[in-house]
Protein backbone atom coordinates (compact mmCIF):
# COMPACT_ATOMS: atom_id res chain seq x y z
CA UNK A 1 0.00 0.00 0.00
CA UNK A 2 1.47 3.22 -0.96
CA UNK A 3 0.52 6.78 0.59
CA UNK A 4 -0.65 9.50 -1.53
CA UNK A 5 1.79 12.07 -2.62
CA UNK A 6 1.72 15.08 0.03
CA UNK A 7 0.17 18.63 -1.57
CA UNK A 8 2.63 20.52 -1.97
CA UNK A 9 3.19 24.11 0.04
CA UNK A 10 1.99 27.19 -0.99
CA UNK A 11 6.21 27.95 -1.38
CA UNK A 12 6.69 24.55 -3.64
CA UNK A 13 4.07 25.35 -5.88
CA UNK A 14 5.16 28.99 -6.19
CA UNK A 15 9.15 27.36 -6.70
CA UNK A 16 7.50 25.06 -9.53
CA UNK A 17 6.08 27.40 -11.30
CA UNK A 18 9.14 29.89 -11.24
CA UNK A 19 11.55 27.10 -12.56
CA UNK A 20 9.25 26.24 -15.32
CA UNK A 21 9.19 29.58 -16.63
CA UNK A 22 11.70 30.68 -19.18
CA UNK A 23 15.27 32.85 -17.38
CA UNK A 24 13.97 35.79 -19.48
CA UNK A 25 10.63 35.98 -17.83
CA UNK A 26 9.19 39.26 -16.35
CA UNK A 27 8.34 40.47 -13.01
CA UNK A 28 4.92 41.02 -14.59
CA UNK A 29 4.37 37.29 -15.61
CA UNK A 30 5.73 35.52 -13.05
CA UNK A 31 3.25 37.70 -11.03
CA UNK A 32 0.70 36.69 -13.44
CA UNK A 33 1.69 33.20 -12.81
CA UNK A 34 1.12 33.38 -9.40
CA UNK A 35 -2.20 34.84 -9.36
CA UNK A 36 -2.90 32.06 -11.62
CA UNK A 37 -2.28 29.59 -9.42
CA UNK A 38 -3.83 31.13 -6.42
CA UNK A 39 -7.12 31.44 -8.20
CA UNK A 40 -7.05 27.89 -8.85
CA UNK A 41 -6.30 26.61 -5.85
CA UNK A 42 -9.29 28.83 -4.40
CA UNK A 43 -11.48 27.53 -6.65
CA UNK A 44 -10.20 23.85 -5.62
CA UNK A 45 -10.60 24.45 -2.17
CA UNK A 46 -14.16 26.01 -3.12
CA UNK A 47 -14.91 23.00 -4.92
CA UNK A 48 -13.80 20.65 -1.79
CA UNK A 49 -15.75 22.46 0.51
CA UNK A 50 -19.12 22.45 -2.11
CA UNK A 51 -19.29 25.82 -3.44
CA UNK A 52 -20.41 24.68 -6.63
CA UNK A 53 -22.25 25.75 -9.40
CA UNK A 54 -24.54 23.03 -11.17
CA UNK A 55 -23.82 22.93 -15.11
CA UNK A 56 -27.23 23.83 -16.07
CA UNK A 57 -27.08 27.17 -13.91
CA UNK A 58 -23.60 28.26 -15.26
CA UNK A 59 -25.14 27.97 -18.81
CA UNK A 60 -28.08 30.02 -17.79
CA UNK A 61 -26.01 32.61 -16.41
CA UNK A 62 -23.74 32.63 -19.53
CA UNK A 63 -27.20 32.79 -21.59
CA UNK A 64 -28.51 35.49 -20.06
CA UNK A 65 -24.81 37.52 -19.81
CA UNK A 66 -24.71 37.58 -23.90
CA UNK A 67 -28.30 38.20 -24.79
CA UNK A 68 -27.74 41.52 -23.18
């Protein structure tokens, strides 16, 4: 039986990120990057804790946002 791989630290995922990016890359999109990531994992943790939105609703909403 093997253990699940530990979730990484806010600081891993941040270090990932940064050494995936190309040496020439800009304040502006590592920042970019970042934000990125930290949306996602709010939305993850949003998810996990149920704060969803049922497909049929999301396409309503979208519906009624470009009929305007």
């Amino acid at each position: 039986m093997t253990t699940p791989p530990a979730t990484p630290t806010a600081k891993e995922t941040a270090l990932q990120a940064l050494q995936r990016m190309p040496e020439t890359a800009t304040l502006d999109e590592i920042s970019e990057e970042l934000a990125i990531l930290a949306a996602i994992q709010r939305g993850e943790a949003a998810a996990d804790a149920g704060r969803l939105v049922p497909q049929d609703e999301v396409a309503r909403r979208s519906a009624a946002w470009t009929s305007r």
